[in-house]
N, C-alpha and C. Protein backbone atom coordinates (compact mmCIF):
# COMPACT_ATOMS: atom_id res chain seq x y z
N UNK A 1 -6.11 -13.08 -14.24
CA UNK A 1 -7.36 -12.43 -14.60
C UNK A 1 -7.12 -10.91 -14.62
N UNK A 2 -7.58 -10.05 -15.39
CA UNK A 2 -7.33 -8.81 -16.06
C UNK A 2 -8.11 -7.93 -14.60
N UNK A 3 -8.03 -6.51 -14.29
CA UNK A 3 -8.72 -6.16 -13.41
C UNK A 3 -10.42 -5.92 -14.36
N UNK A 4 -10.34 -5.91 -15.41
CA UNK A 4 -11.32 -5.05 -16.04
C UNK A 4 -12.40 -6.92 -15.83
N UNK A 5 -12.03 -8.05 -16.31
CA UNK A 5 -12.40 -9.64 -15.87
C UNK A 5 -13.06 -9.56 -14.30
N UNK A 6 -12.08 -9.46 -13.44
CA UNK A 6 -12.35 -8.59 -11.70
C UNK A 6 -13.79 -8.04 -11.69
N UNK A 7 -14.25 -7.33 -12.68
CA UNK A 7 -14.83 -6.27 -12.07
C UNK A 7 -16.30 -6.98 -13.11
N UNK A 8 -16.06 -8.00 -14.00
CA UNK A 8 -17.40 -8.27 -14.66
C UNK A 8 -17.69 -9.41 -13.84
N UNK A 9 -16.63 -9.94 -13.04
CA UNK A 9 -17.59 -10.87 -12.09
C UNK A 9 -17.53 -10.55 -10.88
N UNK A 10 -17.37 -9.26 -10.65
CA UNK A 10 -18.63 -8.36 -9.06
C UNK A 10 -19.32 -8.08 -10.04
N UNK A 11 -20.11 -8.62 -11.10
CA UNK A 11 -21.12 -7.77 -11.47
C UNK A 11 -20.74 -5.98 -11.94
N UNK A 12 -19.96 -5.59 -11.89
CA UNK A 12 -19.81 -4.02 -12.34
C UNK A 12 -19.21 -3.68 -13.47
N UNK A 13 -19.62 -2.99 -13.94
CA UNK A 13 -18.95 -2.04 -14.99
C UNK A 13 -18.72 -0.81 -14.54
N UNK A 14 -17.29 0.24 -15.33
CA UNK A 14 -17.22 1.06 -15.33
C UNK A 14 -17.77 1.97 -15.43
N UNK A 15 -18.34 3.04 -15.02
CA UNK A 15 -19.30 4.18 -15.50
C UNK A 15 -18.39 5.42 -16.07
N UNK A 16 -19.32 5.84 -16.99
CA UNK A 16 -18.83 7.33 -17.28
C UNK A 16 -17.85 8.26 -16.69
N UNK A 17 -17.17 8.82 -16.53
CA UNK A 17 -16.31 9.74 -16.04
C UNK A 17 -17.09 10.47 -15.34
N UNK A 18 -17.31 11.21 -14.16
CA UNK A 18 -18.27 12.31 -13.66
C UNK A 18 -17.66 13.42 -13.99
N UNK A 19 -18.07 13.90 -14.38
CA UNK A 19 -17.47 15.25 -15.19
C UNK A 19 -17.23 16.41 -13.71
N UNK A 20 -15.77 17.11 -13.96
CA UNK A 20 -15.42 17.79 -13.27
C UNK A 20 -16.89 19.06 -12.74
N UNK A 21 -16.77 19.24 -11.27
CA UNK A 21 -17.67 19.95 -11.01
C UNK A 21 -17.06 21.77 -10.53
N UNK A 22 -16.24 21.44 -11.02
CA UNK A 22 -15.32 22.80 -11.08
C UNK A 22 -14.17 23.02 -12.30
N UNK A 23 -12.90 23.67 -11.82
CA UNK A 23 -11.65 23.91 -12.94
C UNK A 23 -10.27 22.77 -12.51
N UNK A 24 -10.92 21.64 -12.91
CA UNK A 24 -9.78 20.57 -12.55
C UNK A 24 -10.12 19.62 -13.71
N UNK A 25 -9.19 19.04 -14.05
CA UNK A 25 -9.40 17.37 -14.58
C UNK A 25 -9.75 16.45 -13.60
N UNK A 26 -10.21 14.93 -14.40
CA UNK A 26 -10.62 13.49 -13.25
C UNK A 26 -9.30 12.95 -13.14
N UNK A 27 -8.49 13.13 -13.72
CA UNK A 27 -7.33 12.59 -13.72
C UNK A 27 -5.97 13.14 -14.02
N UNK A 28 -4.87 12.74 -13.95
CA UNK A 28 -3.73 13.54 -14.16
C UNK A 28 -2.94 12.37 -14.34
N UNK A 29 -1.93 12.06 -15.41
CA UNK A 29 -0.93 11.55 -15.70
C UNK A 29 0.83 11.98 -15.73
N UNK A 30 1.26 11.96 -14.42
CA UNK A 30 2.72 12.12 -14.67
C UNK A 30 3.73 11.47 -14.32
N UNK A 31 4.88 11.03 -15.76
CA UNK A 31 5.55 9.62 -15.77
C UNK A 31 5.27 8.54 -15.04
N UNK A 32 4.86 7.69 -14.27
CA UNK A 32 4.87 6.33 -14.14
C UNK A 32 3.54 7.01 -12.87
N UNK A 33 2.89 7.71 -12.62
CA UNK A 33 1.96 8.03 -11.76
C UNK A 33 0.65 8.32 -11.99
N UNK A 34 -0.58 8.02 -11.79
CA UNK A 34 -1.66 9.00 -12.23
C UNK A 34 -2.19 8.89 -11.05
N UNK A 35 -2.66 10.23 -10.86
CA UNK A 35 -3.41 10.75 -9.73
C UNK A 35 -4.72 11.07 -10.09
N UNK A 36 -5.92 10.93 -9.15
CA UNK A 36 -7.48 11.08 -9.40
C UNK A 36 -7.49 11.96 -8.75
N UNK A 37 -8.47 13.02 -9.19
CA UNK A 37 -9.39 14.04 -8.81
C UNK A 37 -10.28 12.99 -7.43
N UNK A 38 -10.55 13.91 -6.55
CA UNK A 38 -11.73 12.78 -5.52
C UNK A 38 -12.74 12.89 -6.52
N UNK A 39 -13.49 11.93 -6.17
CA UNK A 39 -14.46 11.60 -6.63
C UNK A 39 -15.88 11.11 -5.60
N UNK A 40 -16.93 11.29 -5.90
CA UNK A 40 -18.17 11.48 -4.80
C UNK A 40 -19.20 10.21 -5.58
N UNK A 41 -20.28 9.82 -4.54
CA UNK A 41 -20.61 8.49 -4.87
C UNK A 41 -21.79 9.28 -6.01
N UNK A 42 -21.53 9.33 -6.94
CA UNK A 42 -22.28 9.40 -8.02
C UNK A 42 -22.42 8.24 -8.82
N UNK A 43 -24.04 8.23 -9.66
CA UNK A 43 -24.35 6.79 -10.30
C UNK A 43 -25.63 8.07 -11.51
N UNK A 44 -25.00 7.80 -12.42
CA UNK A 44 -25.71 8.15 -13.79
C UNK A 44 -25.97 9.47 -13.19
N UNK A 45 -25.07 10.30 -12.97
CA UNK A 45 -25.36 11.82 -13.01
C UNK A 45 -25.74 12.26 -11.36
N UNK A 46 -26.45 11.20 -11.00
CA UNK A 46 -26.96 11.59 -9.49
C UNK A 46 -26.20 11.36 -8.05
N UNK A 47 -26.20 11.92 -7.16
CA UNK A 47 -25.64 11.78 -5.96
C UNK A 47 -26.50 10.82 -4.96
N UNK A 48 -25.66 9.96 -4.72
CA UNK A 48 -26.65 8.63 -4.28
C UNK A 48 -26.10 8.66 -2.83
N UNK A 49 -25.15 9.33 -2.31
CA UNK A 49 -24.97 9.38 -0.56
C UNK A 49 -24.85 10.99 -0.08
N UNK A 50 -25.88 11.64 0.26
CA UNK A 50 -25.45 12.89 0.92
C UNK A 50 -25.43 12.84 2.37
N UNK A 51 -24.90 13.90 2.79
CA UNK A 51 -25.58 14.12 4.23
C UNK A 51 -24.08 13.56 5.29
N UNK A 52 -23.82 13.77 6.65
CA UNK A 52 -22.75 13.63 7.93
C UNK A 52 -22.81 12.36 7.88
N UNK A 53 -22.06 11.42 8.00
CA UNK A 53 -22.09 10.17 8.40
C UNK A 53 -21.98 10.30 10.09
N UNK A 54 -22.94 9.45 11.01
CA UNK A 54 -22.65 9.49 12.07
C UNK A 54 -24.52 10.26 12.56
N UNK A 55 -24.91 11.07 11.02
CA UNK A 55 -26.35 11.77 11.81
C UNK A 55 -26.81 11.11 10.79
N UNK A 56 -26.69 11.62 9.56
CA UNK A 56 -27.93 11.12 8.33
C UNK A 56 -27.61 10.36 7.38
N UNK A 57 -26.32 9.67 7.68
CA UNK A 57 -25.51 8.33 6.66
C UNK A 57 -25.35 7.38 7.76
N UNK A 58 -25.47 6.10 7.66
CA UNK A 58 -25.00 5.01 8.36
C UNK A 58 -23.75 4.83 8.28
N UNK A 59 -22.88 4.36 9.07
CA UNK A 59 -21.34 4.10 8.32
C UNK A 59 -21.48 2.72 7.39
N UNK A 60 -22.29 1.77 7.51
CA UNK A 60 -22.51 0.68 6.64
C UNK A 60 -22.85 1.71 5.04
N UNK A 61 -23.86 2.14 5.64
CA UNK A 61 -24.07 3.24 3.91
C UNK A 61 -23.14 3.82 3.67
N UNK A 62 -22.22 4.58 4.44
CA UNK A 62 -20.82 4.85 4.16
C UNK A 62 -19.97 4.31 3.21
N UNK A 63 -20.15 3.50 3.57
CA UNK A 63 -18.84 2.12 3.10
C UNK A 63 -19.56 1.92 2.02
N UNK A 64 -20.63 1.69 1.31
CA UNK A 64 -21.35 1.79 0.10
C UNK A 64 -20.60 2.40 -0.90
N UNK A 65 -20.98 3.99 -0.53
CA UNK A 65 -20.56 5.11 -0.68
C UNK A 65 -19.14 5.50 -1.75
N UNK A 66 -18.16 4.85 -0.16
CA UNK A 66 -17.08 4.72 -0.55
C UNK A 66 -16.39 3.67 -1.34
N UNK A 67 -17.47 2.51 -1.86
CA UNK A 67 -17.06 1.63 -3.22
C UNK A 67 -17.59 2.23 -4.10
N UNK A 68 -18.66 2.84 -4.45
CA UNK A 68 -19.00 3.60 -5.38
C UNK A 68 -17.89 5.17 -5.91
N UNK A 69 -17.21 5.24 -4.69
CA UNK A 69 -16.20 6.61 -5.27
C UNK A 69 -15.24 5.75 -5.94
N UNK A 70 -14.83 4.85 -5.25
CA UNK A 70 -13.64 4.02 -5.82
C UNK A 70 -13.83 3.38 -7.23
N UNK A 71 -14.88 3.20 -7.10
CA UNK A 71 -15.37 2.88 -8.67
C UNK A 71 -15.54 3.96 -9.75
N UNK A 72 -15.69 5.12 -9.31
CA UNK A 72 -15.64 6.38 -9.92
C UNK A 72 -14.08 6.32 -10.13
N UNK A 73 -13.26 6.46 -9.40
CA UNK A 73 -11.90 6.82 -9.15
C UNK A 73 -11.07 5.44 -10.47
N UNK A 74 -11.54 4.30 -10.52
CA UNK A 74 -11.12 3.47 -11.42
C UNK A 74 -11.18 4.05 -12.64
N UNK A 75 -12.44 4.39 -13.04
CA UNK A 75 -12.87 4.89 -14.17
C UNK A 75 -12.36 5.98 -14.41
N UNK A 76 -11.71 6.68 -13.29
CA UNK A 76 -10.80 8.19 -14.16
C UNK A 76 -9.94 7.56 -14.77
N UNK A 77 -9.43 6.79 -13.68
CA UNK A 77 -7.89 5.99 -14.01
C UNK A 77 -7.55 5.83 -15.05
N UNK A 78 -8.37 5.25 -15.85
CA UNK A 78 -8.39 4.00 -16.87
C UNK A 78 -8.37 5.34 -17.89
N UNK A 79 -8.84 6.34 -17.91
CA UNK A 79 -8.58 7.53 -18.85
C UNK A 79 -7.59 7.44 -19.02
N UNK A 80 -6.55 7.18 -18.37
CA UNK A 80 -5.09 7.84 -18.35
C UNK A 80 -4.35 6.84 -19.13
N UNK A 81 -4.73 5.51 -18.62
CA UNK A 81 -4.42 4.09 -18.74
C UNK A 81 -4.50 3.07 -19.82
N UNK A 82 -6.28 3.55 -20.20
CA UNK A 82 -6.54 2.80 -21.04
C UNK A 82 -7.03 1.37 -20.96
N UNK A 83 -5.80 0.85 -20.34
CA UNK A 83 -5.75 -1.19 -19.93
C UNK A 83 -5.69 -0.96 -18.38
N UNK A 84 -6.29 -1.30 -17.73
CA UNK A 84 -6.34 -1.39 -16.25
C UNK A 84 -4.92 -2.51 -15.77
N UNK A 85 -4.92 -3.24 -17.02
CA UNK A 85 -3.73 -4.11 -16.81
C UNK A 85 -2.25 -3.75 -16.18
N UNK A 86 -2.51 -2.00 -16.91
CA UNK A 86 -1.00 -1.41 -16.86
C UNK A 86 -1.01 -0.77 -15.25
N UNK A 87 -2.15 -0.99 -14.88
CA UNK A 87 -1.39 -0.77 -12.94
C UNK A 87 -0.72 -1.72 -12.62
N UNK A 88 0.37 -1.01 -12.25
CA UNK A 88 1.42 -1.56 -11.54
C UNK A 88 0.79 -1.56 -9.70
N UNK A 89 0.46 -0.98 -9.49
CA UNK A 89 0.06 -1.05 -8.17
C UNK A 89 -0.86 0.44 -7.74
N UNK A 90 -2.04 -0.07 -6.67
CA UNK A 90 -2.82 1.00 -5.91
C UNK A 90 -1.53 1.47 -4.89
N UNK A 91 -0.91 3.15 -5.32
CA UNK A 91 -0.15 3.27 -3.83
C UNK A 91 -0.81 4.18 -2.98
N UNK A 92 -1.60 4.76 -3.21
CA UNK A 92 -2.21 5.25 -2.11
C UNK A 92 -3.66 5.97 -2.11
N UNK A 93 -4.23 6.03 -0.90
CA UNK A 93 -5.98 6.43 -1.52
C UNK A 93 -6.24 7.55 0.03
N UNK A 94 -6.69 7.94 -0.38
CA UNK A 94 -7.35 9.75 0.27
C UNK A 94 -8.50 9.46 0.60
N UNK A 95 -8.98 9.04 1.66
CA UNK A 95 -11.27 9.31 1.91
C UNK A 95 -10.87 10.16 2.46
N UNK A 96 -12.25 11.09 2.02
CA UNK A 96 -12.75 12.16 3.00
C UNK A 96 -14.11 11.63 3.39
N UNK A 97 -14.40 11.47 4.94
CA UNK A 97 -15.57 11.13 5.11
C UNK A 97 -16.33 12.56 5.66
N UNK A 98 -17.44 12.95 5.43
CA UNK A 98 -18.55 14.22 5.86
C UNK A 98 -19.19 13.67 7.23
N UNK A 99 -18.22 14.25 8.08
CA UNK A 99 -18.58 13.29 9.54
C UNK A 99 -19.20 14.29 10.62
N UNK A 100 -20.44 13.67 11.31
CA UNK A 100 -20.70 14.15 12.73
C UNK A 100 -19.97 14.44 13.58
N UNK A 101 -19.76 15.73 14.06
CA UNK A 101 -18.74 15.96 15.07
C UNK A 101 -18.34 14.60 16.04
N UNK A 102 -19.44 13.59 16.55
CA UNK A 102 -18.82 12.58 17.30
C UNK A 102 -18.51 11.23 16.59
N UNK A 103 -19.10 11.53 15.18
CA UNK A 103 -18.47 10.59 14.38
C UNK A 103 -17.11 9.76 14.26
N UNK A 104 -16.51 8.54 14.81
CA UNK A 104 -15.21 8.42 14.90
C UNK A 104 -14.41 7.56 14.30
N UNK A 105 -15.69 6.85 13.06
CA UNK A 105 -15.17 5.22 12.12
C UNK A 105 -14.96 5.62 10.72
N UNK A 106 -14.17 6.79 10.84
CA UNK A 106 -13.77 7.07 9.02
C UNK A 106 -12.96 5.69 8.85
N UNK A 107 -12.39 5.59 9.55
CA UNK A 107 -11.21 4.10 8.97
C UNK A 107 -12.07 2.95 8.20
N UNK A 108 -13.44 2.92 8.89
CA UNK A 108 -14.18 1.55 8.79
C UNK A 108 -14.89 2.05 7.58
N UNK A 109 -15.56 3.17 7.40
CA UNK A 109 -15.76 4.40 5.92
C UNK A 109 -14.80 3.72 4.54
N UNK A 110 -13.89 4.07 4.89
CA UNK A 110 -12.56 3.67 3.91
C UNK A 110 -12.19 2.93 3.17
N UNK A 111 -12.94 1.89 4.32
CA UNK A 111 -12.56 0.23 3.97
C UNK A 111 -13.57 0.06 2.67
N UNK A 112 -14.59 0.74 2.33
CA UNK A 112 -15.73 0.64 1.64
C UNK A 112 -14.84 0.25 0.02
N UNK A 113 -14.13 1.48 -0.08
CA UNK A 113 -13.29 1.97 -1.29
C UNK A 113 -12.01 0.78 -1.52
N UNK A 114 -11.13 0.50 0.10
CA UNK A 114 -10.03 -0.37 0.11
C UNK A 114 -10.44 -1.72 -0.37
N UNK A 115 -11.69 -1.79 0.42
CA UNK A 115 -11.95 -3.36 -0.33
C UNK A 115 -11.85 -3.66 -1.66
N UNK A 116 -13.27 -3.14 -2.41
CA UNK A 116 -12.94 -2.80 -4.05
C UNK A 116 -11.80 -2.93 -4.81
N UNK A 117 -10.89 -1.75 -4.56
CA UNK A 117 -9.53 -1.86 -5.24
C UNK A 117 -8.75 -3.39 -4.69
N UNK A 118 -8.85 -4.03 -3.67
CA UNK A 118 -8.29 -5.22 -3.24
C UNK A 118 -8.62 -6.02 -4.31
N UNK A 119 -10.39 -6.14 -4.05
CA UNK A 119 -11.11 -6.95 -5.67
C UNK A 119 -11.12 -6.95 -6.66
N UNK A 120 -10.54 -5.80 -7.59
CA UNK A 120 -10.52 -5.54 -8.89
C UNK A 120 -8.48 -5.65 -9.02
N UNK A 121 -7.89 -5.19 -8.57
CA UNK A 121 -6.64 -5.39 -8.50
C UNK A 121 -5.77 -6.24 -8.00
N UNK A 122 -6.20 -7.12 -7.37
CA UNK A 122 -5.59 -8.10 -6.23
C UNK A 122 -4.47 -7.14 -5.38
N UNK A 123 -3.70 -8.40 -5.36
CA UNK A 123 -2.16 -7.57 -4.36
C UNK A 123 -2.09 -6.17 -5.15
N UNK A 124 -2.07 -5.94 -6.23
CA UNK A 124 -1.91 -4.90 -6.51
C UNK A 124 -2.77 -4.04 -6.37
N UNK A 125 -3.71 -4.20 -5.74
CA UNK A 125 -4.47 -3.03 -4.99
C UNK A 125 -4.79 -3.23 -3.51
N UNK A 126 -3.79 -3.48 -2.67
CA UNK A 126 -3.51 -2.77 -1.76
C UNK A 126 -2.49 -1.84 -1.86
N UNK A 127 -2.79 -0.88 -0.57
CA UNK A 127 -2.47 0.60 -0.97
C UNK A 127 -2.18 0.77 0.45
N UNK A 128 -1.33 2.14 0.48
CA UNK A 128 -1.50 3.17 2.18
C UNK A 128 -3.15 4.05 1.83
N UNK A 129 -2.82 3.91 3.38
CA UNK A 129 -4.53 5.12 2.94
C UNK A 129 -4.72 6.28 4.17
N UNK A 130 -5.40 7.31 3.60
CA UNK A 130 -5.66 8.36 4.81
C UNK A 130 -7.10 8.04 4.95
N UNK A 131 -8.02 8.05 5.88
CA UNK A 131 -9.23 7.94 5.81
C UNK A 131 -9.46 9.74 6.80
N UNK A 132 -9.79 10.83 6.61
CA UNK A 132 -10.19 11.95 7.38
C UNK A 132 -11.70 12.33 7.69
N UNK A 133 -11.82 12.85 8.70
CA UNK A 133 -13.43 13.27 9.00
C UNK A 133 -13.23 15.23 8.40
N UNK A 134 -14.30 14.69 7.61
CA UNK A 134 -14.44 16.74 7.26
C UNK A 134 -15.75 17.55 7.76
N UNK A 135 -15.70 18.74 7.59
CA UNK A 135 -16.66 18.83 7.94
C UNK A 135 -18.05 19.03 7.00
N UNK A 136 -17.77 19.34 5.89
CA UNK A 136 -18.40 19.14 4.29
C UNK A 136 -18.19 18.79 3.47
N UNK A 137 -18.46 18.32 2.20
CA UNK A 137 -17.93 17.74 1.30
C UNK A 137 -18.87 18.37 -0.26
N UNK A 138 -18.27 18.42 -1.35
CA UNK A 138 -18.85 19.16 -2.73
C UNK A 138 -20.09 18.22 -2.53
N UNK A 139 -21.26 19.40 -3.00
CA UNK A 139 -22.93 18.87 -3.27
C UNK A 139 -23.25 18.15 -2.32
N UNK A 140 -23.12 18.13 -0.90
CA UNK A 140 -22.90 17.43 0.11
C UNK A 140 -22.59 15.66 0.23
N UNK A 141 -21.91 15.20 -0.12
CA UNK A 141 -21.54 14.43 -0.47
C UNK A 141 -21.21 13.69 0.95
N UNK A 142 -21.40 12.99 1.42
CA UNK A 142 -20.93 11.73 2.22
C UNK A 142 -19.50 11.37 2.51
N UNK A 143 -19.04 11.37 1.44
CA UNK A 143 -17.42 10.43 0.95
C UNK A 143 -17.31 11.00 -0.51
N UNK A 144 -16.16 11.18 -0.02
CA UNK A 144 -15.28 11.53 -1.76
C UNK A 144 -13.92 11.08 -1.57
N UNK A 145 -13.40 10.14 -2.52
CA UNK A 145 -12.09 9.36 -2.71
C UNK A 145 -11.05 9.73 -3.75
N UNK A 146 -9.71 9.44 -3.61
CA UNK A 146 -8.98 9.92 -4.24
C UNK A 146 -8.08 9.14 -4.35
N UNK A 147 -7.00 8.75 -5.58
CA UNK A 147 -6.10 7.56 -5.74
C UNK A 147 -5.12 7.73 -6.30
N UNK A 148 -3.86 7.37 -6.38
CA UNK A 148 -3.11 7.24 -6.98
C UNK A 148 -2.23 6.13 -7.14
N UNK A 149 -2.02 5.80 -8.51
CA UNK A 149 -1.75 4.39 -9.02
C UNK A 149 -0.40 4.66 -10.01
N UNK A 150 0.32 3.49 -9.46
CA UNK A 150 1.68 3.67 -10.52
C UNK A 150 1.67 2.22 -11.24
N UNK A 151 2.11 2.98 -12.76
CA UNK A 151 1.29 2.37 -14.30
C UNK A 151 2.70 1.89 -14.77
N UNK A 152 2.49 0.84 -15.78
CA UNK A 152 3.71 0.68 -16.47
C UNK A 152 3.86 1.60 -17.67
């Protein structure tokens, strides 16, 4: 089953690219690598998780959050890609979680995004991952994710 098959039976489609909110591209292609810009839980233009996880995000909403970046983060991908087919493998993924100073479950944050790519990619989307607590994030953002995938 194709990842793009994967992803019409979770119910999802790809969305739009979120257009850079500064002087970067969503994506970057070099030889057998493409790397994503992070990406923040945006849905049709809007920011659908702001705010510290730990004061004014749940980490369950977290983890939301962070399938919705990952789903952003697919959709750069596939710029680069084209066929989702041609991942060779998820090797590695970046959360930044916007955490309460006593905030301490970015890992469990993470998983929001890790799962996803598990579901749309199979074995080939597991990955290494950093999950970090920050202390802000662009447009205050919750979670913003970042990926990189090696393509045939």
């Amino acid at each position: 089953m194709t990842p793009e098959a994967r992803l019409a039976d979770l119910g999802l489609s790809l969305p739009e690219v979120v257009p850079p909110l500064a002087a970067y591209v969503p994506a970057v292609r070099t030889g057998n690598l493409v790397y994503t810009s992070g990406q923040v839980p945006m849905v049709e233009g809007e920011l659908v998780g702001a705010g510290k996880v730990g004061a004014d995000v749940t980490p369950e909403e977290a983890q939301g959050h962070a399938r919705i970046c990952a789903l952003n983060a697919i959709a750069a991908l596939k710029t680069q890609v084209g066929d989702l087919s041609k991942v060779v493998r998820i090797v590695k993924v970046v959360v930044f979680v916007a955490s309460d100073p006593g905030f301490t479950g970015q890992p469990s944050v993470g998983n929001g995004a890790s799962e996803l790519l598990r579901e749309v990619f199979g074995d080939k989307g597991v990955h290494a991952r950093s999950a970090v607590g920050v202390a802000a994030l662009p447009l205050n953002a919750s979670v913003e994710v970042e990926l990189i995938a090696e393509i045939s």
